[in-house]
N, C-alpha and C. Protein backbone atom coordinates (compact mmCIF):
# COMPACT_ATOMS: atom_id res chain seq x y z
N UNK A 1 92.30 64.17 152.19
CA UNK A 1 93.46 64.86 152.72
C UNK A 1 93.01 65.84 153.80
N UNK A 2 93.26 65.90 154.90
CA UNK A 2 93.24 66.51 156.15
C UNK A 2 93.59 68.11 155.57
N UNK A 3 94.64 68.30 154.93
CA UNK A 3 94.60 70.00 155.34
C UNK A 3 94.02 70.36 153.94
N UNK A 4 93.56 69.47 153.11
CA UNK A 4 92.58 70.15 151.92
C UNK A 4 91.13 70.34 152.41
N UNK A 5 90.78 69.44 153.74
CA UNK A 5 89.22 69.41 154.21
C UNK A 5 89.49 70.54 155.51
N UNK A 6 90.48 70.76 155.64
CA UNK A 6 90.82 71.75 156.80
C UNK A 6 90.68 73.37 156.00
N UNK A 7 91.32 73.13 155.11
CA UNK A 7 90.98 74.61 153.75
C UNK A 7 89.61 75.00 153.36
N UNK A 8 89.64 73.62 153.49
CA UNK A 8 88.16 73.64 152.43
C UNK A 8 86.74 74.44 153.41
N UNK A 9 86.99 74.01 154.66
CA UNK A 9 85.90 74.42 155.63
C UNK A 9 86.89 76.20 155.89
N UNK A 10 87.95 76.12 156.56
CA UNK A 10 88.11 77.59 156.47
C UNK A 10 89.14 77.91 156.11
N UNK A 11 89.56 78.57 154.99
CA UNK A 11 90.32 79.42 154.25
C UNK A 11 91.33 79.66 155.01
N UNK A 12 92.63 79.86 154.16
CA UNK A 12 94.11 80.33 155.11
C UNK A 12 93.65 81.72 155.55
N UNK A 13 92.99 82.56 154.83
CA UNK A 13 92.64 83.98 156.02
C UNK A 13 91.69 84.25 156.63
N UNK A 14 90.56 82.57 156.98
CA UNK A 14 90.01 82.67 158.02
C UNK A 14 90.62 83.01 160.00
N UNK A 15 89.91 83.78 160.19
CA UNK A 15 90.07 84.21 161.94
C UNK A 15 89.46 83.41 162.64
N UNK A 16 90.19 82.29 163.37
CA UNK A 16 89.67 80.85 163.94
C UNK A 16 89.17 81.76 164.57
N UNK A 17 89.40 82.78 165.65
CA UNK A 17 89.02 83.23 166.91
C UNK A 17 87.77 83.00 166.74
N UNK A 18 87.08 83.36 165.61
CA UNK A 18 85.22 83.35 165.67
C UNK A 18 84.69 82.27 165.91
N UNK A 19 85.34 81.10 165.77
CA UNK A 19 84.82 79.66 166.06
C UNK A 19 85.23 79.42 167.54
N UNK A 20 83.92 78.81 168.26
CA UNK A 20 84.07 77.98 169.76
C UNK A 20 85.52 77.13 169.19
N UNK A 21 85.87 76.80 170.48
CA UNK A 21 86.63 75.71 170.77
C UNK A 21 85.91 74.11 170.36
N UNK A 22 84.96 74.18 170.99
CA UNK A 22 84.07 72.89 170.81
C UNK A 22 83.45 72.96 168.69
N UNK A 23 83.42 73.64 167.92
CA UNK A 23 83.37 73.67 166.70
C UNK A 23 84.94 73.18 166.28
N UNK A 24 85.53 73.73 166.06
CA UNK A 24 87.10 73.13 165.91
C UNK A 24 87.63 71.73 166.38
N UNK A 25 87.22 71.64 167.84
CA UNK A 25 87.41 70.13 168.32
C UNK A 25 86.90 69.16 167.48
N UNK A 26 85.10 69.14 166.84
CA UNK A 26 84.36 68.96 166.18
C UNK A 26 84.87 68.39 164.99
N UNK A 27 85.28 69.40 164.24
CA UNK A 27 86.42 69.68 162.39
C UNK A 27 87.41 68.67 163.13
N UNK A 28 88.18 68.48 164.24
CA UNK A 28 89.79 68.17 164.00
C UNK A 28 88.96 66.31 164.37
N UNK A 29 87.99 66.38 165.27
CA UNK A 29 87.51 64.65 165.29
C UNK A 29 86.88 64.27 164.09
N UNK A 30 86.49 64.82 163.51
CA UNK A 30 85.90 64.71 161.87
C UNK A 30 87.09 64.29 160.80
N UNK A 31 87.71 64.58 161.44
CA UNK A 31 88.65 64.04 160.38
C UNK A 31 89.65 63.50 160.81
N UNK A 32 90.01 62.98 162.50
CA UNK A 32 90.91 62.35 162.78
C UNK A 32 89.87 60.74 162.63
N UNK A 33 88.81 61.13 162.61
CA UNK A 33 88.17 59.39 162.67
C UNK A 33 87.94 59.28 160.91
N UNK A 34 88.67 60.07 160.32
CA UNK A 34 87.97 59.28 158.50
C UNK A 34 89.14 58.61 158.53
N UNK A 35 89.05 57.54 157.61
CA UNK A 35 90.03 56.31 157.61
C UNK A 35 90.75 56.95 156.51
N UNK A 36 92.16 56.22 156.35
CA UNK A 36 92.64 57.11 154.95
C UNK A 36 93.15 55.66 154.42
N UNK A 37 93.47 56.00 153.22
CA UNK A 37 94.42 54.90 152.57
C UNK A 37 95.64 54.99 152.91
N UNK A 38 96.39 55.87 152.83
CA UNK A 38 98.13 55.33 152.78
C UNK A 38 98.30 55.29 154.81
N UNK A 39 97.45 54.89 155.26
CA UNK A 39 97.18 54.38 156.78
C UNK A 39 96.50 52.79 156.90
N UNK A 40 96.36 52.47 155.56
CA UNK A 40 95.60 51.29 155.56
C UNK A 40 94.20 51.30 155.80
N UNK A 41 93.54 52.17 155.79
CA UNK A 41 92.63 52.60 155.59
C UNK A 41 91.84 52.60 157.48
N UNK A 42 93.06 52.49 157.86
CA UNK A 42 92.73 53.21 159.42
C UNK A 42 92.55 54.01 159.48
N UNK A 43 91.95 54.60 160.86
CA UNK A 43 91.91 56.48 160.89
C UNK A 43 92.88 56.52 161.82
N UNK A 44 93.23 57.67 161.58
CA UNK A 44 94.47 58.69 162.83
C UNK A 44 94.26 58.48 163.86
N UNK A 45 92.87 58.31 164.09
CA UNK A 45 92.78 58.06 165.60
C UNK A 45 92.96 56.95 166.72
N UNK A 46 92.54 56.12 165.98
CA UNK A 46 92.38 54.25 166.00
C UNK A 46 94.57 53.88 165.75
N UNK A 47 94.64 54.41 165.12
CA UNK A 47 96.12 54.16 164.78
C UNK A 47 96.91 55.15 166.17
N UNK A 48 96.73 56.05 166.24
CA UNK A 48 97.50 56.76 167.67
C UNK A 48 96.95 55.65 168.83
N UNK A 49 95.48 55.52 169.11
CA UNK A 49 95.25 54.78 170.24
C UNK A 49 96.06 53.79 170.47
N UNK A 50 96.01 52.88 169.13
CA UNK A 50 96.91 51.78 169.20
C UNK A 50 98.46 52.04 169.63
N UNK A 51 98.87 52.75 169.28
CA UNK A 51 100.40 53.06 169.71
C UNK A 51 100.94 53.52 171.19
N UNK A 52 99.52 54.04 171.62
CA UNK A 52 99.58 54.82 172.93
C UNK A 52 99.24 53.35 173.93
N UNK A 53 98.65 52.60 173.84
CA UNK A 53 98.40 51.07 173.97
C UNK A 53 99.44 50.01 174.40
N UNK A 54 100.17 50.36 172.75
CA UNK A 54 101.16 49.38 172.90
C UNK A 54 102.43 49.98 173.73
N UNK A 55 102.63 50.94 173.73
CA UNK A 55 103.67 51.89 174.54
C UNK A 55 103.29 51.68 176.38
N UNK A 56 102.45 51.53 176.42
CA UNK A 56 102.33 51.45 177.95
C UNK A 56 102.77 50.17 178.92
């Protein structure tokens, strides 16, 4: 689950500000490329590409 691995690394009263941009980018591709099940075990990412694909 995306916002339990999003918790899990920093806490609801973590202060993103202390993290680069490029650390965060990092966390949010880390977990837009894990495959999930109720996606068919696609990842978020592979599944948006495709849509952005077929839309054009």
């Amino acid at each position: 689950m995306a916002t339990l691995d999003m918790t899990q690394r920093h806490p609801k009263s973590t202060n993103l500000r202390v993290h680069t941009a490029e650390d965060l980018q990092r966390v949010s591709d880390e977990l837009n490329r894990r495959p999930r099940k109720t996606l068919d075990w696609k990842t978020p990412h592979d599944l948006f590409a495709s849509v952005q694909e077929r839309d054009v």
